[in-house]
Protein backbone atom coordinates (compact mmCIF):
# COMPACT_ATOMS: atom_id res chain seq x y z
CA UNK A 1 10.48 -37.67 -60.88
CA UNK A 2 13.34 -39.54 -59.43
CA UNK A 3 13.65 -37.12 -56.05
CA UNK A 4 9.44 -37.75 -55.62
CA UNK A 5 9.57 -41.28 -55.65
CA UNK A 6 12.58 -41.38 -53.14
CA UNK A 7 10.35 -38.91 -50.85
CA UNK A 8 7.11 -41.48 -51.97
CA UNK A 9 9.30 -44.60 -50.90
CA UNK A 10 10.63 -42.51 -47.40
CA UNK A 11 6.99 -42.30 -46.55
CA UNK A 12 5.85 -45.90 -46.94
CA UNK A 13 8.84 -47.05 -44.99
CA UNK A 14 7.52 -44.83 -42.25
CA UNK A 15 4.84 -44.85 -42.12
CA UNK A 16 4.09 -46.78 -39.33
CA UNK A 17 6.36 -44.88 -37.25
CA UNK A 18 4.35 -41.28 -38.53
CA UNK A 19 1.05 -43.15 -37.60
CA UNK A 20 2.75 -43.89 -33.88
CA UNK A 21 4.11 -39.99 -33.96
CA UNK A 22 0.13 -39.04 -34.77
CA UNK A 23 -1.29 -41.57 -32.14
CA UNK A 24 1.06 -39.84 -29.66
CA UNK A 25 0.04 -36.24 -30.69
CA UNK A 26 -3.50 -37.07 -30.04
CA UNK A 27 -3.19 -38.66 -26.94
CA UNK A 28 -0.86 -35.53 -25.53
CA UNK A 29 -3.47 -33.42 -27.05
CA UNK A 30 -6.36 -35.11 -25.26
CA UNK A 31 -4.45 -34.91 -21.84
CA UNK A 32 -3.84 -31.89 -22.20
CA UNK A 33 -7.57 -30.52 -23.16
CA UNK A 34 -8.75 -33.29 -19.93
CA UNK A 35 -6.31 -31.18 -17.66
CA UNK A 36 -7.59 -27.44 -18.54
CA UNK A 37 -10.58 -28.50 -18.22
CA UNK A 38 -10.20 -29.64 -14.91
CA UNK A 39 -8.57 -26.71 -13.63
CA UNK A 40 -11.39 -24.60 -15.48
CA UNK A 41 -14.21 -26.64 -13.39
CA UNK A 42 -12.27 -25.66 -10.04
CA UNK A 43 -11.80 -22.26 -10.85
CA UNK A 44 -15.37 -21.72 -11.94
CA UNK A 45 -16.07 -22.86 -8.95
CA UNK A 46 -14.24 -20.59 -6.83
CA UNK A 47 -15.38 -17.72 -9.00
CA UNK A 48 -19.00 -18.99 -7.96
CA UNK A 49 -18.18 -19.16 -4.49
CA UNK A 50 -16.60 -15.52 -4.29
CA UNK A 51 -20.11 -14.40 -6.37
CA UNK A 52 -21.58 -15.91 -3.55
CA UNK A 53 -19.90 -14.31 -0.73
CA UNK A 54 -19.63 -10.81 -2.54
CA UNK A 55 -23.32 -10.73 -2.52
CA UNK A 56 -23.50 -12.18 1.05
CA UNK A 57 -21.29 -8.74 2.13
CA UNK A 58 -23.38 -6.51 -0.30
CA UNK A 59 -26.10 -7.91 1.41
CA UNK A 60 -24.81 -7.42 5.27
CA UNK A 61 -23.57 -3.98 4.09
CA UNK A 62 -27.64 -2.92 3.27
CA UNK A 63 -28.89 -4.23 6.58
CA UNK A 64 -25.92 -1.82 8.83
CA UNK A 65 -26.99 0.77 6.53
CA UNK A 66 -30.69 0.01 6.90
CA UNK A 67 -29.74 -0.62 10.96
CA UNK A 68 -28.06 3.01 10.73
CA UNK A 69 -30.74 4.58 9.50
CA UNK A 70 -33.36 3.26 11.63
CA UNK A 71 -31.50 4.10 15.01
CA UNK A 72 -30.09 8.04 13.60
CA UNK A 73 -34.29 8.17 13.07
CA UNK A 74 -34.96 8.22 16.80
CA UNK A 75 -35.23 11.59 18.06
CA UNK A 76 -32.77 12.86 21.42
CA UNK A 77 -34.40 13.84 24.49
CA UNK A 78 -33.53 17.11 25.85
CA UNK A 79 -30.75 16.17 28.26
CA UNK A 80 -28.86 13.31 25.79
CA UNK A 81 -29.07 16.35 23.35
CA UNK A 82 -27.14 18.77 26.18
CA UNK A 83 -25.04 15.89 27.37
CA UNK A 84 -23.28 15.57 23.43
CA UNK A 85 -23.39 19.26 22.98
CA UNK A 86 -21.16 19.50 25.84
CA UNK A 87 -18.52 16.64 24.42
CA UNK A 88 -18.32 18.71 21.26
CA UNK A 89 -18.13 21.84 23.16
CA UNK A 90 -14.93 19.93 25.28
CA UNK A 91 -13.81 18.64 22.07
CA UNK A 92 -13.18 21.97 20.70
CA UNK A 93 -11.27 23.65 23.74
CA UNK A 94 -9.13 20.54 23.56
CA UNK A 95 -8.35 20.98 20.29
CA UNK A 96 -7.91 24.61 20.46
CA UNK A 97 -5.74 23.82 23.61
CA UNK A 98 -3.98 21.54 21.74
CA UNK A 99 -2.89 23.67 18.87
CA UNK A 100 -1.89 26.29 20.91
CA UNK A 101 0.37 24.49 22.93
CA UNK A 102 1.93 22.88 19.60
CA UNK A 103 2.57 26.19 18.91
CA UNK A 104 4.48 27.32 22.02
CA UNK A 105 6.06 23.91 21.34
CA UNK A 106 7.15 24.77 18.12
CA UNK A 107 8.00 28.49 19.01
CA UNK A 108 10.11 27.27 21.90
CA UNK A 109 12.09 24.56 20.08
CA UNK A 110 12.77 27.78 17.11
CA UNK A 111 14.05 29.73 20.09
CA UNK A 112 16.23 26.80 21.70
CA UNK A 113 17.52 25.97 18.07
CA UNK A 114 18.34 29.67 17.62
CA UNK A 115 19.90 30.00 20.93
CA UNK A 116 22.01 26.72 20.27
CA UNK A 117 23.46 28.17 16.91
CA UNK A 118 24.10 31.37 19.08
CA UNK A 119 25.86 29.80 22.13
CA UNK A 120 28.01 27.57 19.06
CA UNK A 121 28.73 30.58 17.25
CA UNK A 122 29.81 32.83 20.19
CA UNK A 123 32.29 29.72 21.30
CA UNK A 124 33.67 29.49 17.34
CA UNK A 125 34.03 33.60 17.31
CA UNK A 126 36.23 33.37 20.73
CA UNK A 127 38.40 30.72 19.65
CA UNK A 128 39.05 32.45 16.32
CA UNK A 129 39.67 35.90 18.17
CA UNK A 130 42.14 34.01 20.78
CA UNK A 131 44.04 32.09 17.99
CA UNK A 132 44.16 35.74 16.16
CA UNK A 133 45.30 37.18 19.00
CA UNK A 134 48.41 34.17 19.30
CA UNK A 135 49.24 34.14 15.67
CA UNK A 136 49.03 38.73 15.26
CA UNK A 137 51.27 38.89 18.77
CA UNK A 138 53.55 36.62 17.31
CA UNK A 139 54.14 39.22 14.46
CA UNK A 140 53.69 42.26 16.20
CA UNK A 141 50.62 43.47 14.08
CA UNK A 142 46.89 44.11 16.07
């Protein structure tokens, strides 16, 4: 009984200072709760605003489709009809121009390379045959 009335006594000397200690807790708690829930209002907001603007886009995005479909409705007359036919018709001997020529390019550059190694390679083999030919006179051999 003796340790529980020490602890007993410990708490009614203090207990004005625990009751401060509380106060304090509160307060911090308080600020704290004031603080969220002032960032919480802003970013509500914001969240509203970018609601807002989403469905502004959304909405944009159905009147250039609506737009689209209303102008690809209108029929071609005869000669706007040839006049794009003949783009696409250009279009495709460019293209078939241009893959044959990055073919030669690419056929020619394999041929260069090849030639390169082949010039390099012809040099090497004459240097080794004329340092051969120093180092075997030397010793009478070949």
């Amino acid at each position: 009984m003796n340790i529980i009335s020490q602890v007993l006594e410990a708490i009614a000397s203090n207990l004005i200072l625990l009751a401060v200690l509380i106060a304090i807790l509160i307060v911090i708690i308080t600020i704290g709760r004031t603080i969220t829930k002032v960032k919480t209002s802003g970013t509500s907001a914001r969240m509203a605003e970018i609601g807002l603007d989403s469905k502004k886009l959304e909405i944009m995005s159905k009147r250039a489709y609506l737009e689209g479909l209303k102008n690809a409705s209108m029929v071609l007359t005869d000669n706007e009809r040839k006049k794009i036919d003949s783009v696409r018709a250009d279009n495709a001997v460019l293209s078939r121009r241009t893959l044959a020529m990055m073919d030669e390019v690419e056929e020619r550059t394999n041929r260069l390379e090849r030639g390169a190694d082949l010039s390099r390679l012809s040099r090497t083999l004459d240097k080794i045959k004329r340092y051969e030919s120093g180092i075997f006179k030397n010793i009478g051999g070949r």
